[in-house]
N, C-alpha and C. Protein backbone atom coordinates (compact mmCIF):
# COMPACT_ATOMS: atom_id res chain seq x y z
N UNK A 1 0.85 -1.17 0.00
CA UNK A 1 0.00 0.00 0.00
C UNK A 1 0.89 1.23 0.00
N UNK A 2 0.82 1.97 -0.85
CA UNK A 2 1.47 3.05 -0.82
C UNK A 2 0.88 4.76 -0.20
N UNK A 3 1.41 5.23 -0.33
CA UNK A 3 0.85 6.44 0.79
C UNK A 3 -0.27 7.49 0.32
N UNK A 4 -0.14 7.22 -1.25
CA UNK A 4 -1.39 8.03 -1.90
C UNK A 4 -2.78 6.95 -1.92
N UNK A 5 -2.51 5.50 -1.50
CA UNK A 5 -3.49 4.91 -1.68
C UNK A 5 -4.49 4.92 -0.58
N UNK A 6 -6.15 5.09 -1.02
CA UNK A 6 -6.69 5.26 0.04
C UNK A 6 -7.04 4.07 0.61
N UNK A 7 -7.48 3.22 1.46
CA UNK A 7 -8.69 2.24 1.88
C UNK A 7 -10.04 2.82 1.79
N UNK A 8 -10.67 2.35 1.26
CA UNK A 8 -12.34 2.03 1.17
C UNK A 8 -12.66 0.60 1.96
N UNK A 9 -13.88 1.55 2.82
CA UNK A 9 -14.09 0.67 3.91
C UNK A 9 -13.97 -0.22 4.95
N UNK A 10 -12.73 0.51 5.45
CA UNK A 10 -11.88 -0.13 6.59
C UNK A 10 -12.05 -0.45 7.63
N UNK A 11 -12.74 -1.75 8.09
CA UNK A 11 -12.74 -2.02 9.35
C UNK A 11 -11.46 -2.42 10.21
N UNK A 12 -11.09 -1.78 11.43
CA UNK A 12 -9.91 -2.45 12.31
C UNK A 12 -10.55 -2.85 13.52
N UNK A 13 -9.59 -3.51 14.14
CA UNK A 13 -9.53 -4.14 15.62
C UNK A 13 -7.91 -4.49 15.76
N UNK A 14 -8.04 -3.79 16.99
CA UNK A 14 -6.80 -3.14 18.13
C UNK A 14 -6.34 -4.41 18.75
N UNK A 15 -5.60 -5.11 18.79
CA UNK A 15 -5.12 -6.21 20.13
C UNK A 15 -3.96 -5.72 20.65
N UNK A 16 -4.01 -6.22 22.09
CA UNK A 16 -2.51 -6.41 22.22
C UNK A 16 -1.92 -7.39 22.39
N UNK A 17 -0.49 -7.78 21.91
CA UNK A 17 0.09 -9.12 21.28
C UNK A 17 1.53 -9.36 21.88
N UNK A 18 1.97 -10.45 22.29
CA UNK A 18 3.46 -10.68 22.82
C UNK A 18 4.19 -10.61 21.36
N UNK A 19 5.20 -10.35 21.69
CA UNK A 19 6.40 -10.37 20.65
C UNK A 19 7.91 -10.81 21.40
N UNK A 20 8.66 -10.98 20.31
CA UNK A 20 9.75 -11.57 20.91
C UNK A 20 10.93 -11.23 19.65
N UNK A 21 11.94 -10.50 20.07
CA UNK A 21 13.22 -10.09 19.24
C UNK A 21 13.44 -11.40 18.85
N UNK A 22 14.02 -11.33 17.51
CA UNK A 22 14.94 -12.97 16.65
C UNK A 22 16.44 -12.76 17.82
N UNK A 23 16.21 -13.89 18.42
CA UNK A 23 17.83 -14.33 18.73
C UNK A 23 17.17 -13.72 21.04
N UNK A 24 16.09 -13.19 20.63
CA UNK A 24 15.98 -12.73 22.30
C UNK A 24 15.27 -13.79 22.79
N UNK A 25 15.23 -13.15 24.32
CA UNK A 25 14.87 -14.98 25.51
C UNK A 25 14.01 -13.37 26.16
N UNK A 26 13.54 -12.46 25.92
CA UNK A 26 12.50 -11.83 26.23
C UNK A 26 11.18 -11.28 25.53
N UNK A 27 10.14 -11.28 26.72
CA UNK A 27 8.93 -11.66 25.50
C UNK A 27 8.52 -9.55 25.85
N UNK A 28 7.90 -9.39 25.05
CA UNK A 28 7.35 -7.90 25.44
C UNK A 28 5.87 -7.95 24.84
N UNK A 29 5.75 -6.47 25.12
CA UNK A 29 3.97 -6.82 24.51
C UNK A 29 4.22 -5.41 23.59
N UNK A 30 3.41 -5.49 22.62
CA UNK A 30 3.16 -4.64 21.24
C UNK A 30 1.24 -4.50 20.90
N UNK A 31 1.05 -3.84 19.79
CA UNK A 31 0.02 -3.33 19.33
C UNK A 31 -0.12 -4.26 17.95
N UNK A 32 -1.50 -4.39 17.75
CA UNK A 32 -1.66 -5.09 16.26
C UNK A 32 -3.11 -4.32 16.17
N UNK A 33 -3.12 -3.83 14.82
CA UNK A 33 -4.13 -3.18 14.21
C UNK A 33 -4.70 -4.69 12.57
N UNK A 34 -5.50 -5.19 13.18
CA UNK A 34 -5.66 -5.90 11.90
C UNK A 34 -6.89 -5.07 10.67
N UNK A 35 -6.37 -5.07 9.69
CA UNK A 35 -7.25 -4.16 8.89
C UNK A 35 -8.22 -4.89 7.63
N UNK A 36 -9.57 -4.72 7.22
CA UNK A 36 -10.05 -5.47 6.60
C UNK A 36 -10.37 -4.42 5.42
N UNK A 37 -10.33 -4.17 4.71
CA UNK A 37 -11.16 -3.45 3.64
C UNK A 37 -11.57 -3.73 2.14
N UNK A 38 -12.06 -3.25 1.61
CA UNK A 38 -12.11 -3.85 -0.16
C UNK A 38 -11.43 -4.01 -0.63
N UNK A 39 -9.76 -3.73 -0.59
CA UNK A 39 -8.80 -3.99 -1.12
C UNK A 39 -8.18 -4.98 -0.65
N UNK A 40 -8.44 -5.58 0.39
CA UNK A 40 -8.18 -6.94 1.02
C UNK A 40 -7.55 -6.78 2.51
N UNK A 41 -6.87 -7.31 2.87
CA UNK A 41 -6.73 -7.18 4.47
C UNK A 41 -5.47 -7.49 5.16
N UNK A 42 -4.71 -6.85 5.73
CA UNK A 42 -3.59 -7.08 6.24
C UNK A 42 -3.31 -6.12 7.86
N UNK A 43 -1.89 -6.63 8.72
CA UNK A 43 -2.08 -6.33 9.42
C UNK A 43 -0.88 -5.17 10.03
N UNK A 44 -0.87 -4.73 10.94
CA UNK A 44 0.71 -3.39 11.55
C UNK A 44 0.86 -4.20 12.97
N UNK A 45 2.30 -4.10 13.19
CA UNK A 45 2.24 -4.03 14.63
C UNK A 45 3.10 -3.32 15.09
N UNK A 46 2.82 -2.53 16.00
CA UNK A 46 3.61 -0.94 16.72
C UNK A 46 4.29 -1.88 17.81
N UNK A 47 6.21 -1.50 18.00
CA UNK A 47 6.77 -2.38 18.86
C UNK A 47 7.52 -1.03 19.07
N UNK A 48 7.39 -0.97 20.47
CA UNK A 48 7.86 0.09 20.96
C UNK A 48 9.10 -0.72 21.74
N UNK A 49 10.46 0.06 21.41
CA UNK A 49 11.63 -0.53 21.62
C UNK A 49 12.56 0.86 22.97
N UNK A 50 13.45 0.20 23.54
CA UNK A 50 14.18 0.83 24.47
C UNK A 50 14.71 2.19 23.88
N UNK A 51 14.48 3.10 24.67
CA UNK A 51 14.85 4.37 24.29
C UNK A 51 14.13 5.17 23.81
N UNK A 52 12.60 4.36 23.67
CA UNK A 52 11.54 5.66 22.87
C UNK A 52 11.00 5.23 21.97
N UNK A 53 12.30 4.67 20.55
CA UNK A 53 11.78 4.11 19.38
C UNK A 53 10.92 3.35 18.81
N UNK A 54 10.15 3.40 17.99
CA UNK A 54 8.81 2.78 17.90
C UNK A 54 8.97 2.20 15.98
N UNK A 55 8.82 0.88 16.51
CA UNK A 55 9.12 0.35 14.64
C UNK A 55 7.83 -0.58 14.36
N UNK A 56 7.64 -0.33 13.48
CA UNK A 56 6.44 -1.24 12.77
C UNK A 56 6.39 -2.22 11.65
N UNK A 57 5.85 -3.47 11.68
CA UNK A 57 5.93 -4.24 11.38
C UNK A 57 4.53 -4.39 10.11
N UNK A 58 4.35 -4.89 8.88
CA UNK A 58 3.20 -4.78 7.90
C UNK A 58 3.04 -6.20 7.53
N UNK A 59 1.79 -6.60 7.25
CA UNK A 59 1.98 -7.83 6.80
C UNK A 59 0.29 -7.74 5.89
N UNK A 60 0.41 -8.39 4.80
CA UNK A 60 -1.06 -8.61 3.97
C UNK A 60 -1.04 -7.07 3.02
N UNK A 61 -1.63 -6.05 2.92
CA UNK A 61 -2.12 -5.13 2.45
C UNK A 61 -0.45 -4.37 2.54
N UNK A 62 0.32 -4.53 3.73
CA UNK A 62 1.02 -3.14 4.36
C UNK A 62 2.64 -4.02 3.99
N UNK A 63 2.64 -5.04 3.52
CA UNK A 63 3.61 -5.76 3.23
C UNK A 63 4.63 -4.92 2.69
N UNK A 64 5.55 -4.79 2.60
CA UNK A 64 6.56 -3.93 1.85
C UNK A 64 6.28 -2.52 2.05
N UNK A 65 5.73 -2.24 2.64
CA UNK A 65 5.12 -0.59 2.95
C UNK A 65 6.47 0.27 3.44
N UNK A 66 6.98 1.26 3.39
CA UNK A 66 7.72 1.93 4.22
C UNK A 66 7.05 2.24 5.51
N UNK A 67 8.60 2.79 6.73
CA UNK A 67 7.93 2.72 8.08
C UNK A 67 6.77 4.23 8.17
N UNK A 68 7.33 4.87 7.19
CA UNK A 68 6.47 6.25 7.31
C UNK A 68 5.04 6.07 6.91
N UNK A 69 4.56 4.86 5.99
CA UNK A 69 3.51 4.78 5.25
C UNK A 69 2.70 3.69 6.48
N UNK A 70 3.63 3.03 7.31
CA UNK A 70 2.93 2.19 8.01
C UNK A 70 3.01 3.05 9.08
N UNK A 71 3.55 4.06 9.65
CA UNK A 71 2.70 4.88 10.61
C UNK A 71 1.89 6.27 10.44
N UNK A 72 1.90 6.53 9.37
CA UNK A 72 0.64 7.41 8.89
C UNK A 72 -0.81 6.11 8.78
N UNK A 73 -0.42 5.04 8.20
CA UNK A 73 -1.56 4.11 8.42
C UNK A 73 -2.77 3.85 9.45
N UNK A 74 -1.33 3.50 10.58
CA UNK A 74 -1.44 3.36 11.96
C UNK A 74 -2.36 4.37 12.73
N UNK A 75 -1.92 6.22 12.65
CA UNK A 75 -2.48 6.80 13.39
C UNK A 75 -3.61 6.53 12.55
N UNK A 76 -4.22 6.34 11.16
CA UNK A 76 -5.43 6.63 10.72
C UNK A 76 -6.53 5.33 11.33
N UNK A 77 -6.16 4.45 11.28
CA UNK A 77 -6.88 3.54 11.83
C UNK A 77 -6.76 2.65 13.07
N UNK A 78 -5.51 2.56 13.51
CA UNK A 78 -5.61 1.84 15.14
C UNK A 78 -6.74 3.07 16.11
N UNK A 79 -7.67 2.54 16.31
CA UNK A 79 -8.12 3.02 17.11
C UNK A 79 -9.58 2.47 17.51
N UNK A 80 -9.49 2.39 19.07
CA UNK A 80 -10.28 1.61 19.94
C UNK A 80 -11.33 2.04 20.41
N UNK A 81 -12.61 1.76 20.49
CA UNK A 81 -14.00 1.96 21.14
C UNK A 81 -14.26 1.48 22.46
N UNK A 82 -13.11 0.47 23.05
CA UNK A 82 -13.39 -0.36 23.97
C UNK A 82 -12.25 0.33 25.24
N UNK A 83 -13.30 0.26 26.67
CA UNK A 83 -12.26 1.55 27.61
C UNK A 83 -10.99 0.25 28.00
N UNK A 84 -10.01 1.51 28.53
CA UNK A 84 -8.75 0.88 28.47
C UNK A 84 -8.77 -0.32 29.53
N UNK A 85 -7.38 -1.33 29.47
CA UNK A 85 -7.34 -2.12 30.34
C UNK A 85 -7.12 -1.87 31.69
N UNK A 86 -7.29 -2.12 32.47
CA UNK A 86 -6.92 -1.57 34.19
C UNK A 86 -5.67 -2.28 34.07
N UNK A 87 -4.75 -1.37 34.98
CA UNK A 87 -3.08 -1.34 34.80
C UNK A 87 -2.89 -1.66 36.42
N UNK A 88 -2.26 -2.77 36.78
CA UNK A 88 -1.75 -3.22 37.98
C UNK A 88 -0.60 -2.36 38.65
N UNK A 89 -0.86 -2.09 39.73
CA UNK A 89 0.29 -1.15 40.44
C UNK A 89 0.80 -2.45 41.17
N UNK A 90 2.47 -1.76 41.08
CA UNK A 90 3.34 -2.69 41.23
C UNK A 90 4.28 -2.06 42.16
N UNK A 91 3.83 -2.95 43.44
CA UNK A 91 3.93 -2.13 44.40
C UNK A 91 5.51 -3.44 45.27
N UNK A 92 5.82 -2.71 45.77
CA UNK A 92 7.39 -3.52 46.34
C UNK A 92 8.13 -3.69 45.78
């Protein structure tokens, strides 16, 4: 998908998903936006890495996408209707 291309009729849904670096023995958690539309359906996943950096991953529709095209994507459609998860205080 390239960056002038639009989606027509895009349904998403938000998860959140474990991930795991190639070659790492730690698991983390990330974002997946799966996207359905007339042009067919593929998915992003936002992996927010040490130091801030945030890289994204495309697969189906977003396959080969640049990272700029998969996060202009991202802000246009990750987005949730459902209230947030309750966050455990971690206390000791």
């Amino acid at each position: 998908m390239s960056a002038q291309t639009r989606l027509t009729n895009p349904a998403a849904l938000l998860e959140r998903v474990p991930v795991r670096e190639r070659g790492g023995s730690l698991t983390r958690s990330a974002w997946r936006v799966a996207i359905t539309a007339n042009e067919g359906s593929g998915t992003i996943v936002r992996i927010e890495a040490e130091g801030g950096a945030v890289h994204f991953r495309g697969d189906g529709l977003f396959l080969g996408s640049s990272p700029e095209e998969m996060a202009a994507a991202w802000e246009a459609l990750a987005r949730s209707d459902a209230p947030p998860e309750p966050e455990s205080m971690q206390l000791g």
